[in-house]
Every structure is written in structure tokens, then in C-alpha cells.
C-alpha atoms as a PDB file:
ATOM      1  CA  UNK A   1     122.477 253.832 141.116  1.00  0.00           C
ATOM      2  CA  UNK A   2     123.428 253.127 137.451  1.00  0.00           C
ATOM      3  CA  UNK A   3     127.281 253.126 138.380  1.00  0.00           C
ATOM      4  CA  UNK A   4     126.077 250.385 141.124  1.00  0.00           C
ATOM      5  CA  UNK A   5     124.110 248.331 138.521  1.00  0.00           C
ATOM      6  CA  UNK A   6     126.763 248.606 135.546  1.00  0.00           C
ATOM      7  CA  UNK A   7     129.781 247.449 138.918  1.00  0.00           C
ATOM      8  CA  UNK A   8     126.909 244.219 139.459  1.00  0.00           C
ATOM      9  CA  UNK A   9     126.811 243.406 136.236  1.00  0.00           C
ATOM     10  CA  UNK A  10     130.652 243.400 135.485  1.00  0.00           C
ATOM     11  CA  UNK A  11     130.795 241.085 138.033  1.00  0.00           C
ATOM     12  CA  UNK A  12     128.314 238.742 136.814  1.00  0.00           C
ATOM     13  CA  UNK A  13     130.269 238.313 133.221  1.00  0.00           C
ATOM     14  CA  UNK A  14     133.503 238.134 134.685  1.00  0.00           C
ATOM     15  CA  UNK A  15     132.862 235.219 137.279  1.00  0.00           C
ATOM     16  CA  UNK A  16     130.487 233.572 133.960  1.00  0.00           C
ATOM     17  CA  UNK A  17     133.597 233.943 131.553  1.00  0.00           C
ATOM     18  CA  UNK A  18     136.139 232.385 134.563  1.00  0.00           C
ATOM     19  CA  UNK A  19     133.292 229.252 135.190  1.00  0.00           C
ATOM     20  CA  UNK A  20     133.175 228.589 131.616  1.00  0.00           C
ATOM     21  CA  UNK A  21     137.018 228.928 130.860  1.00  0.00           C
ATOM     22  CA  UNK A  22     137.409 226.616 133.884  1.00  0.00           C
ATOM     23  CA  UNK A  23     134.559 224.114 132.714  1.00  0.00           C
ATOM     24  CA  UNK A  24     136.767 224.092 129.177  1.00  0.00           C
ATOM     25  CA  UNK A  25     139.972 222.998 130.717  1.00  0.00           C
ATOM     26  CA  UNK A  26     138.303 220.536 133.087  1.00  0.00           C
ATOM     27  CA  UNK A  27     139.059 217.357 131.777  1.00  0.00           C
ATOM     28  CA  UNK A  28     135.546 214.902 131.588  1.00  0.00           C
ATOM     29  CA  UNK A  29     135.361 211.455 133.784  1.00  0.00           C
ATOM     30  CA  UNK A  30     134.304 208.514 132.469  1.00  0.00           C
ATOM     31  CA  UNK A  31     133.517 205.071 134.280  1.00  0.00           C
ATOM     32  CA  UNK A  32     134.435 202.490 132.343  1.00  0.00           C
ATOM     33  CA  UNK A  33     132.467 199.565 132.449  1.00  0.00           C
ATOM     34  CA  UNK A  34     133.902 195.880 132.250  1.00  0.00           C
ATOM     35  CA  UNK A  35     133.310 193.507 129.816  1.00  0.00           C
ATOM     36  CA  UNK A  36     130.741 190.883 130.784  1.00  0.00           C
ATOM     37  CA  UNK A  37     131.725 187.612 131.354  1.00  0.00           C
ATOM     38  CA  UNK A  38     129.447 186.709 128.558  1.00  0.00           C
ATOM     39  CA  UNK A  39     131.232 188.897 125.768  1.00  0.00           C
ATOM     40  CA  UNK A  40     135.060 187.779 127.156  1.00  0.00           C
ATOM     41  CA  UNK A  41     133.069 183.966 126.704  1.00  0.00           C
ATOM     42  CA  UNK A  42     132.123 184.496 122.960  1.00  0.00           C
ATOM     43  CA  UNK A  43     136.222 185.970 122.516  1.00  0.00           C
ATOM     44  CA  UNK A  44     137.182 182.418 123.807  1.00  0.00           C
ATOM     45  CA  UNK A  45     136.571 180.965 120.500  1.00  0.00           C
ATOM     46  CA  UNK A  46     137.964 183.415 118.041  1.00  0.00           C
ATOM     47  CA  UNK A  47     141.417 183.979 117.379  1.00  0.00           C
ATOM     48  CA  UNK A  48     144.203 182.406 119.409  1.00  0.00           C
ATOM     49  CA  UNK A  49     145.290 186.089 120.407  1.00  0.00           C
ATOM     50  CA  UNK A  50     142.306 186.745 120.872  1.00  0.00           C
ATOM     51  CA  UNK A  51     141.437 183.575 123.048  1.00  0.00           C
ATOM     52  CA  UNK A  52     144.239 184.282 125.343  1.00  0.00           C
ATOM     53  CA  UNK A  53     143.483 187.570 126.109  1.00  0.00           C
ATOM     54  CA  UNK A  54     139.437 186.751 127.183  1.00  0.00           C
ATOM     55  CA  UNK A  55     141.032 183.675 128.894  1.00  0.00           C
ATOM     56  CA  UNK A  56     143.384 185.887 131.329  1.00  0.00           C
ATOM     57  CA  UNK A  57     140.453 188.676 131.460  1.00  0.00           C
ATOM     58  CA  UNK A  58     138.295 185.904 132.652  1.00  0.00           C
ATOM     59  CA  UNK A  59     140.184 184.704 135.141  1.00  0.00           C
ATOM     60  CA  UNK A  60     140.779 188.409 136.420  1.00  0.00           C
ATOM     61  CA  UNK A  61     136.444 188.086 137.489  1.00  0.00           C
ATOM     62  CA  UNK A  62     136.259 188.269 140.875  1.00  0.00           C
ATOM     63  CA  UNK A  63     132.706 187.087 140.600  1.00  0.00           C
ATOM     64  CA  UNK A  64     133.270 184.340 137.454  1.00  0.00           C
ATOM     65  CA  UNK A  65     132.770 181.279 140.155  1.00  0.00           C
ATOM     66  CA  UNK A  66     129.218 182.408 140.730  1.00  0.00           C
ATOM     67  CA  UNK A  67     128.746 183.497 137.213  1.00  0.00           C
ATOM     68  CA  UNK A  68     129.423 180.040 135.732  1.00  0.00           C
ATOM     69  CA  UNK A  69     127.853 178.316 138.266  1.00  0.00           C
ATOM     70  CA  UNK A  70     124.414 180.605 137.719  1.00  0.00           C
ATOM     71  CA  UNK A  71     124.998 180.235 133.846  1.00  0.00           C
ATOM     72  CA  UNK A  72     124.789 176.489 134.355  1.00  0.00           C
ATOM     73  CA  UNK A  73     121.166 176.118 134.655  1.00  0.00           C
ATOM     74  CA  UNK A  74     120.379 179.082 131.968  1.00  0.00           C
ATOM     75  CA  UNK A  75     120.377 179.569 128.691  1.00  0.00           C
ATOM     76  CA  UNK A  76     124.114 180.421 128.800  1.00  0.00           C
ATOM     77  CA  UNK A  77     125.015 176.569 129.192  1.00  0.00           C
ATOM     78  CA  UNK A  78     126.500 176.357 126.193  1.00  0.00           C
ATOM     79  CA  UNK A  79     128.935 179.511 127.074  1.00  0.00           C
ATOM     80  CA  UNK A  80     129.405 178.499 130.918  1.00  0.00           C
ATOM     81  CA  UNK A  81     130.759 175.232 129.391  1.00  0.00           C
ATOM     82  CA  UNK A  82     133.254 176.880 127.102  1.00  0.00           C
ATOM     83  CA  UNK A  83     135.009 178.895 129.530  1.00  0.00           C
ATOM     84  CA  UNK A  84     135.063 176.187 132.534  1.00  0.00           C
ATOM     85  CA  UNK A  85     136.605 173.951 129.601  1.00  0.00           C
ATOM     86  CA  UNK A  86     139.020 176.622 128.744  1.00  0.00           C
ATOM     87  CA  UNK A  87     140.046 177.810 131.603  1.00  0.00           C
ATOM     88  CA  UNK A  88     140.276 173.952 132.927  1.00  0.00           C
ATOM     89  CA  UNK A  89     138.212 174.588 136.427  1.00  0.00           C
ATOM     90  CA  UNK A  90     138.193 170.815 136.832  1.00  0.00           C
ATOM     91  CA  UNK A  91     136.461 172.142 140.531  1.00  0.00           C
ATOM     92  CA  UNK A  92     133.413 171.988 138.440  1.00  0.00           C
ATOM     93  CA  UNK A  93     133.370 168.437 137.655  1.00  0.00           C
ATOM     94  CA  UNK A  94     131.154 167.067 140.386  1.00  0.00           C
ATOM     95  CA  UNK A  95     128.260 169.334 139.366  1.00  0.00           C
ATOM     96  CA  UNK A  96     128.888 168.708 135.668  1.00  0.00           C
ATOM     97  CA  UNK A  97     128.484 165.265 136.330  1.00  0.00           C
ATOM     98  CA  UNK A  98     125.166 165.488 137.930  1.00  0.00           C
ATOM     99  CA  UNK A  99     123.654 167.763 135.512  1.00  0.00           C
ATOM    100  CA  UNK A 100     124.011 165.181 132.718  1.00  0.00           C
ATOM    101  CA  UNK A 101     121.255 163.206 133.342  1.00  0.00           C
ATOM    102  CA  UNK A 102     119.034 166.658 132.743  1.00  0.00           C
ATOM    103  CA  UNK A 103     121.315 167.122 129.429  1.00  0.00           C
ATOM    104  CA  UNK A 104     119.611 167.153 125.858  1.00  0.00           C
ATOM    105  CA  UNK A 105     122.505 167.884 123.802  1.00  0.00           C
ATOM    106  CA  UNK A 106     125.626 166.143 125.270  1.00  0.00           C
ATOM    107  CA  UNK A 107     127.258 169.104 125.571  1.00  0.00           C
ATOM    108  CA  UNK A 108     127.650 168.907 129.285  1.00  0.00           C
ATOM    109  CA  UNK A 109     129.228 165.334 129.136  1.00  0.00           C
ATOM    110  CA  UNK A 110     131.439 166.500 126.451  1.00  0.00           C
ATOM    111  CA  UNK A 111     132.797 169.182 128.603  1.00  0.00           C
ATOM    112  CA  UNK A 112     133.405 166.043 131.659  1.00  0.00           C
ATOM    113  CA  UNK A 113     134.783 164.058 129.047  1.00  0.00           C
ATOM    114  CA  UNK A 114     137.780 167.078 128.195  1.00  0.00           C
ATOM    115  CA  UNK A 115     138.209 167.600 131.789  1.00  0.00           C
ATOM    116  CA  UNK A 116     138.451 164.394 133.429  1.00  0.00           C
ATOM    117  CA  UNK A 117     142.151 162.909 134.428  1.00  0.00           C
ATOM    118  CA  UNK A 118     143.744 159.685 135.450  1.00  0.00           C
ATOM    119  CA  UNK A 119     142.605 160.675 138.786  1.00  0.00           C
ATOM    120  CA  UNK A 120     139.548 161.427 138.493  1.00  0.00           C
ATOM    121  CA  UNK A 121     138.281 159.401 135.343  1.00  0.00           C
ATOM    122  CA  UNK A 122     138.002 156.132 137.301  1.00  0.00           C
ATOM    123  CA  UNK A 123     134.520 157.196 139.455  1.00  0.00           C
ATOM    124  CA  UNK A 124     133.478 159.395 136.335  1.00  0.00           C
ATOM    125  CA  UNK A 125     133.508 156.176 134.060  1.00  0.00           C
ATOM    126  CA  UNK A 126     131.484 154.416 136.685  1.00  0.00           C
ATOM    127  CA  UNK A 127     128.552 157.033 137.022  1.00  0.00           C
ATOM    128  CA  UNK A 128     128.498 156.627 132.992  1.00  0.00           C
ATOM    129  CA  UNK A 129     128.363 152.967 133.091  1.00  0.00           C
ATOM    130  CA  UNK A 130     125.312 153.686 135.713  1.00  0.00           C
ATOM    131  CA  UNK A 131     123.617 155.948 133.217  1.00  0.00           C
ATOM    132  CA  UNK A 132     124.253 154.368 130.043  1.00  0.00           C
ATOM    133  CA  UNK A 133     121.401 152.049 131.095  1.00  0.00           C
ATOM    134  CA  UNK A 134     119.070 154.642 131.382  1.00  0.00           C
ATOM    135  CA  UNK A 135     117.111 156.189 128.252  1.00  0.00           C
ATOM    136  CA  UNK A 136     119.019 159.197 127.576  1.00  0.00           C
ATOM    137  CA  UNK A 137     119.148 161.663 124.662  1.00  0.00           C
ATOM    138  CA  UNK A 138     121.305 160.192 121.913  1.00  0.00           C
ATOM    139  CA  UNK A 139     124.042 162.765 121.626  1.00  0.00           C
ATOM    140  CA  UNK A 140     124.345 162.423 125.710  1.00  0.00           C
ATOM    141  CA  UNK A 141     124.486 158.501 125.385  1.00  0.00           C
ATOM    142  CA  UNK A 142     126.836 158.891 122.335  1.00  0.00           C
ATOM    143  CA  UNK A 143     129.290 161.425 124.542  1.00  0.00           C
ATOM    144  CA  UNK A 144     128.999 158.843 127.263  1.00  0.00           C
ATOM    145  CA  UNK A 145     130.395 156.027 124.787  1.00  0.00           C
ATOM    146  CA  UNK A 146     133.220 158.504 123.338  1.00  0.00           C
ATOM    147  CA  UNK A 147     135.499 157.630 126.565  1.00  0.00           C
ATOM    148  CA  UNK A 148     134.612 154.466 127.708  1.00  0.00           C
ATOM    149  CA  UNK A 149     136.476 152.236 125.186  1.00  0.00           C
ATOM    150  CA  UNK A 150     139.378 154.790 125.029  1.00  0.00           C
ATOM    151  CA  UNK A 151     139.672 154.087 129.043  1.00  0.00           C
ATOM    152  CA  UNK A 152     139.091 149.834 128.546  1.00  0.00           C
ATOM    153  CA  UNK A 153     135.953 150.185 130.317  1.00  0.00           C
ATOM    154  CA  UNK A 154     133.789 146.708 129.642  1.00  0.00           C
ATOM    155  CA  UNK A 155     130.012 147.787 129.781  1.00  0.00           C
ATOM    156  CA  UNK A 156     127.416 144.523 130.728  1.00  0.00           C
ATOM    157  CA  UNK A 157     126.284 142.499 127.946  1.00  0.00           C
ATOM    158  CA  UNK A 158     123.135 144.070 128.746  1.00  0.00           C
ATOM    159  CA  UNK A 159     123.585 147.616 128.628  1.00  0.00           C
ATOM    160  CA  UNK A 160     125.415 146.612 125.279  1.00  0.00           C
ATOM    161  CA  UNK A 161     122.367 144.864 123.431  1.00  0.00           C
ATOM    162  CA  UNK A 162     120.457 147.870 124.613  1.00  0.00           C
ATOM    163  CA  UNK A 163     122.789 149.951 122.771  1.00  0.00           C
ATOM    164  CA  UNK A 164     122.332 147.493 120.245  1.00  0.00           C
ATOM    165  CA  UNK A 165     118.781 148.108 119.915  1.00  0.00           C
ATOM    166  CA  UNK A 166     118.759 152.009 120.150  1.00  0.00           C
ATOM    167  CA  UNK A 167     116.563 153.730 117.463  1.00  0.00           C
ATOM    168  CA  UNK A 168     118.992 156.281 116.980  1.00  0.00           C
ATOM    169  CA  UNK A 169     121.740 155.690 114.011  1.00  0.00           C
ATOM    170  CA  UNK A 170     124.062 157.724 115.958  1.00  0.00           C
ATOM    171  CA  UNK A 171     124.273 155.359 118.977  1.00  0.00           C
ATOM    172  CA  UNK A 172     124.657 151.947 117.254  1.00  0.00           C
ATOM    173  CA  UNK A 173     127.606 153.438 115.053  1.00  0.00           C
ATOM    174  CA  UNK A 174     128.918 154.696 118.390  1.00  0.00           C
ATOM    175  CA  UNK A 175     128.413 151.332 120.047  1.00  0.00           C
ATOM    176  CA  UNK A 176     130.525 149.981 116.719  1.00  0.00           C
ATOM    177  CA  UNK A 177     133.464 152.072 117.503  1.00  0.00           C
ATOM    178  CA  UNK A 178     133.584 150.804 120.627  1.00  0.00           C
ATOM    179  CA  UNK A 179     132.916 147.194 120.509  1.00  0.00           C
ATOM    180  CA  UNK A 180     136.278 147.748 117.754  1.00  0.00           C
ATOM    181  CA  UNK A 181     138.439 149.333 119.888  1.00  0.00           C
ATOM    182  CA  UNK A 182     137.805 146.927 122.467  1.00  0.00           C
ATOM    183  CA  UNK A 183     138.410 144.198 119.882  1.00  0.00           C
ATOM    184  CA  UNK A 184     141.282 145.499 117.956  1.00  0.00           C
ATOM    185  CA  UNK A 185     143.254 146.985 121.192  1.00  0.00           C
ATOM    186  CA  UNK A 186     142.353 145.013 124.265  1.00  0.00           C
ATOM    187  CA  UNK A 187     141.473 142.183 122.623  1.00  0.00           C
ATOM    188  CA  UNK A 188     138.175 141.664 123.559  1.00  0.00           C
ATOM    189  CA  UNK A 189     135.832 139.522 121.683  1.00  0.00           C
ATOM    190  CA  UNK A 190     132.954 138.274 123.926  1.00  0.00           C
ATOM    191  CA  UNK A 191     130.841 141.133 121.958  1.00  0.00           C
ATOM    192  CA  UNK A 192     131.832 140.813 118.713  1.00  0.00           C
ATOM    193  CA  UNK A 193     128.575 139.220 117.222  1.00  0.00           C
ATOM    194  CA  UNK A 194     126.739 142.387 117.751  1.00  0.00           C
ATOM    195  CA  UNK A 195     128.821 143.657 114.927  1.00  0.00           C
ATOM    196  CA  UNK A 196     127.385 140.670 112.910  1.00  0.00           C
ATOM    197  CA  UNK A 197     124.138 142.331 113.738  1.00  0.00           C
ATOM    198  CA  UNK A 198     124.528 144.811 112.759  1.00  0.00           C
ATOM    199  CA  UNK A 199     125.703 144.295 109.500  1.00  0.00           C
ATOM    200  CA  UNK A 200     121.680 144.187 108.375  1.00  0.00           C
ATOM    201  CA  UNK A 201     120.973 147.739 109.849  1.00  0.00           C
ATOM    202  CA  UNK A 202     118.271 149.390 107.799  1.00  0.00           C
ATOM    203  CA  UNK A 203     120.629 152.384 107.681  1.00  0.00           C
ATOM    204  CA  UNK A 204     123.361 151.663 104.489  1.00  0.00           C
ATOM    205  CA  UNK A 205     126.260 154.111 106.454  1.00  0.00           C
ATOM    206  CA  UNK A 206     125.804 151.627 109.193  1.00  0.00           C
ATOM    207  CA  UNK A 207     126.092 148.824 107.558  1.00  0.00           C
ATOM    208  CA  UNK A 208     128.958 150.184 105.965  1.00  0.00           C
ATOM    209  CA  UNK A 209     130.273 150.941 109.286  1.00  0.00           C
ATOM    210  CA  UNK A 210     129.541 146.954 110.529  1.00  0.00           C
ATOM    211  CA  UNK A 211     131.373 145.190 107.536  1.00  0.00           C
ATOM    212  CA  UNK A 212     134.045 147.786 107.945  1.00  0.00           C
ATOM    213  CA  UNK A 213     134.795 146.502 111.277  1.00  0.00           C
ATOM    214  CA  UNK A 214     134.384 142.869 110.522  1.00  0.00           C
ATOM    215  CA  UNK A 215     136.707 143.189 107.734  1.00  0.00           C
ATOM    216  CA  UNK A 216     139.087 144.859 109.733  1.00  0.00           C
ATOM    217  CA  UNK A 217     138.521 142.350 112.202  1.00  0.00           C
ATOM    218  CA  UNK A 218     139.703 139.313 109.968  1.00  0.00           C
ATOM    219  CA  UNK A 219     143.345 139.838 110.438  1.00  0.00           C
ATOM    220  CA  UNK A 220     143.216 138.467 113.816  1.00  0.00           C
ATOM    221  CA  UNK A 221     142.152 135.114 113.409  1.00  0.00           C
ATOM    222  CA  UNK A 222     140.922 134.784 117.573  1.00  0.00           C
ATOM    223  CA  UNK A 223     138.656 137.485 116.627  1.00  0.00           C
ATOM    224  CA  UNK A 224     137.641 136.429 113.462  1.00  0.00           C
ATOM    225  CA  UNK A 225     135.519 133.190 114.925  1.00  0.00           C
ATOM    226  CA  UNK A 226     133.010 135.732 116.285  1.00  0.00           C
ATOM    227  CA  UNK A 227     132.461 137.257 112.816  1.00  0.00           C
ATOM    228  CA  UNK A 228     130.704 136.380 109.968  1.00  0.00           C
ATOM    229  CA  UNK A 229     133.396 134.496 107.280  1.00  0.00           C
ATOM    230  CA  UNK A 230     134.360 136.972 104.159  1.00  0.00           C
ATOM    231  CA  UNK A 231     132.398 134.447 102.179  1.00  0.00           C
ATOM    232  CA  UNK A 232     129.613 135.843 104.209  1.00  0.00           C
ATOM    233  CA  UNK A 233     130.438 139.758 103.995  1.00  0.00           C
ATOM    234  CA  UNK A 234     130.966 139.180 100.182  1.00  0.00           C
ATOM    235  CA  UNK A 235     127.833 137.713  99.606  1.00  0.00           C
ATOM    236  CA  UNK A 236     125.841 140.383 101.622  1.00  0.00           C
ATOM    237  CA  UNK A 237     127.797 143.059  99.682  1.00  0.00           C
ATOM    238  CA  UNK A 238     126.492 141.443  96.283  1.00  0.00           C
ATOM    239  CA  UNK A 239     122.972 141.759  97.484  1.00  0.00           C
ATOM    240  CA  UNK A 240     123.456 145.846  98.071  1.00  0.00           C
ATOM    241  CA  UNK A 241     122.545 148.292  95.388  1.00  0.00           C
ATOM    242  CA  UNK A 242     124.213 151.787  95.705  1.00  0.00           C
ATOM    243  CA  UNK A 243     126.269 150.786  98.258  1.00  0.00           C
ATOM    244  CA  UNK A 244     127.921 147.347  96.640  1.00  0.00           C
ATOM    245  CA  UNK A 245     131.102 149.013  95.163  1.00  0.00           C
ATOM    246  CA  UNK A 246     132.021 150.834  98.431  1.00  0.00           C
ATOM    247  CA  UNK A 247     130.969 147.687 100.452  1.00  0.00           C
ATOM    248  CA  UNK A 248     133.147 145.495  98.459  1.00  0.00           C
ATOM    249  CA  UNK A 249     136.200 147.563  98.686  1.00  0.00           C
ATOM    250  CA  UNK A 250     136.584 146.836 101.972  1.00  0.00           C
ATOM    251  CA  UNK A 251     136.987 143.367 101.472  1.00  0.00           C
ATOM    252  CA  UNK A 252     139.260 143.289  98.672  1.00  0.00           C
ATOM    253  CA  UNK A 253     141.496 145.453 100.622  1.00  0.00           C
ATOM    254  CA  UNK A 254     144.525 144.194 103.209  1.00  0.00           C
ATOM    255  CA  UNK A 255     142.782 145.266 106.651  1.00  0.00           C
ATOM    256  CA  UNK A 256     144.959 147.748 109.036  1.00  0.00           C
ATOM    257  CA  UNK A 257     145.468 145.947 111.892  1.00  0.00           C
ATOM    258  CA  UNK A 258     144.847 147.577 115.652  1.00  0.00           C
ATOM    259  CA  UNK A 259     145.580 151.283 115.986  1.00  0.00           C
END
């Protein structure tokens, strides 16, 4: 009996010792899990090594179509629209489009604005002419602006004096640089006295801004007649406090011409 139990036993330890050598030399398995398209999104704006390697692990997603198109209508906007901008999926651009009247920060409209081509800027430009006469946010109506004098787009005279009119700061001095760039590289003056206008802003950088652009506007006499005379813009820059000295020196200065 107790040559029996000591043979039992032997066994036991043996076939323990072999199970744990075994377990030792058994290398572990790990699952690695992928990077969400999230974290590759935040890599997108770091280094330029490390841009490009999020970018091509992005595009390696099988599910980053969905993803972005989910993210759109979340709080991961913001990120959605900095890897469909990065990546260039100008696929997206019909449903960017038609989430910018739902915008609040104009980041959506931004992201059309770096996407759009020669193609496809023409019917783009049009559904912004249709919604700049709406009452939008004013960073969406002042992304809206950003392309339209860059592409000669003429806006109506009354979608203009709207602009005009806007409490915002931000879109009058973006309704400035347009109403110039029409001026100074398509020659187009039929506007031109709303930069007159707004040469008595109640905001000083904007009327900064206006006599800027009527000064600048000077050297070409056929635009000139639609501007108040540097007689004028002098003696309105004598009347300003703090601001005289840096509203004079735009007069006493030789205006650049068109850029």
C-alpha cells in the first residue's frame, strides 16, 4: 500500500514539474489592438513625420468612411474635418456643404473652402451666394466671404448692404476685403461707396481697415470717383484720437497698387 501511494505521488510531481517547465517556455499571446481613428486624427497635426504616418494609417481603416461620416454630426466634428481635409476625400463635399447651414463655428465651410476645385467650385460658390443672405453665425458668413472674391464671384447689391449692416466686426472687415479685391483686381467699382461707409464704423480697427482701402484705392483714378477725396480721409483722420497717427500714415504713403 505505501509503495503504491509513494509510485502515485511520484507521478503527480513529475507531470506538475513537466506542466510548469512547459508553461515557462510557452511564449504569451497578445492581441494587439489598433489605434482609433480618433488618436491617428489628433497625430495628423503634430509633426510632419508624424502626420504622414497617421495619414497612411488612416487610410489603411477599413471602416474610416463610416467613421467620418458618424463623427460628422458628433462632437468629433472638429477631428472628422481634419482628416477628410488631410486626406483630401473631396467625396465628402456634398454633405459638407449641406451641413453648413447647421454650422456655428465655420469650421465646416472652411474645410469646403480647402477642398473645392475648378470643377467643383462653380455650384459650391452658388449655394454660398444662396446662403450668404441668410442670418448665419459670423465666422460661417466670414468663411463663406473668404472664397468668393478670390473666385470673382459678384454678390447682389443686396446681400452686400446686408453685409454692410452686420453687427459683427468680423463680417464688415470681411466684406472690406472683398469689395477690395474686387476693386483692385477685377476692377469692379459699382460697390465701392460701402467702403465710404464704412469709414465711420464705431469700431477704430475698422475704420482703419476702410481708409486703408480707400487710400489704396486712389491710385486708380476710375476707382477713385466712388471714394471719398484724400481731402476727405485727411480730415476724418484729424478728428481721431488714438488712432490719428496710424490713420494718417496711410495717406501720406504711395499706395501699392492691385496685388
Amino acid at each position: 500500500m505505501l509503495a503504491r501511494f509513494l509510485a502515485v505521488a511520484l507521478i503527480v510531481v513529475c507531470c506538475s514539474g513537466a506542466g510548469a517547465r512547459s508553461s515557462k517556455g510557452a511564449r504569451p499571446h497578445f492581441t494587439v489592438k489598433s489605434p482609433s481613428w480618433q488618436t491617428l486624427a489628433r497625430k495628423v497635426g503634430q509633426s510632419e513625420e508624424g502626420r504622414e504616418a497617421a495619414i497612411q494609417a488612416l487610410r489603411r481603416l477599413p471602416t474610416l468612411s463610416a467613421d467620418l461620416h458618424r463623427a460628422l454630426t458628433s462632437s468629433d466634428r472638429p477631428l472628422a474635418l481634419e482628416v477628410i481635409g488631410a486626406l483630401e476625400l473631396r467625396n465628402f463635399l456634398p454633405d459638407l456643404v449641406d451641413l453648413i447651414p447647421a454650422d456655428s463655428d465655420g469650421f465646416t465651410a472652411l474645410a469646403v473652402n480647402g477642398l473645392m476645385t475648378d470643377k467643383t467650385s462653380p455650384e459650391i460658390l452658388r449655394t454660398y451666394s444662396s446662403l450668404l443672405t441668410r442670418s448665419l453665425p459670423a465666422p460661417v458668413t466670414v468663411a463663406l466671404l473668404e472664397p468668393m472674391a478670390r473666385k470673382k464671384v459678384s454678390l447682389p447689391r443686396s446681400t452686400l448692404e446686408k453685409l454692410a449692416n452686420a453687427q459683427s466686426p468680423d463680417v464688415r472687415s470681411a466684406l472690406l476685403y472683398y469689395l477690395r479685391i474686387m476693386a483692385l483686381r477685377y476692377s469692379v467699382s459699382s460697390d465701392l461707396d460701402l467702403v465710404t461707409d464704412m469709414i465711420r464704423a464705431p469700431e477704430g480697427q475698422l475704420r482703419l481697415q476702410a481708409i486703408s482701402v480707400s487710400a489704396e484705392l486712389q491710385a486708380r483714378p476710375r476707382l477713385a470717383r466712388s471714394l471719398k477725396s484724400p481731402e476727405d480721409l485727411n480730415s476724418i483722420c484729424s478728428h481721431e484720437n488714438a488712432l490719428k497717427e496710424a490713420c494718417l500714415s496711410f495717406l501720406t504713403h504711395d499706395v501699392a497698387a492691385a496685388r
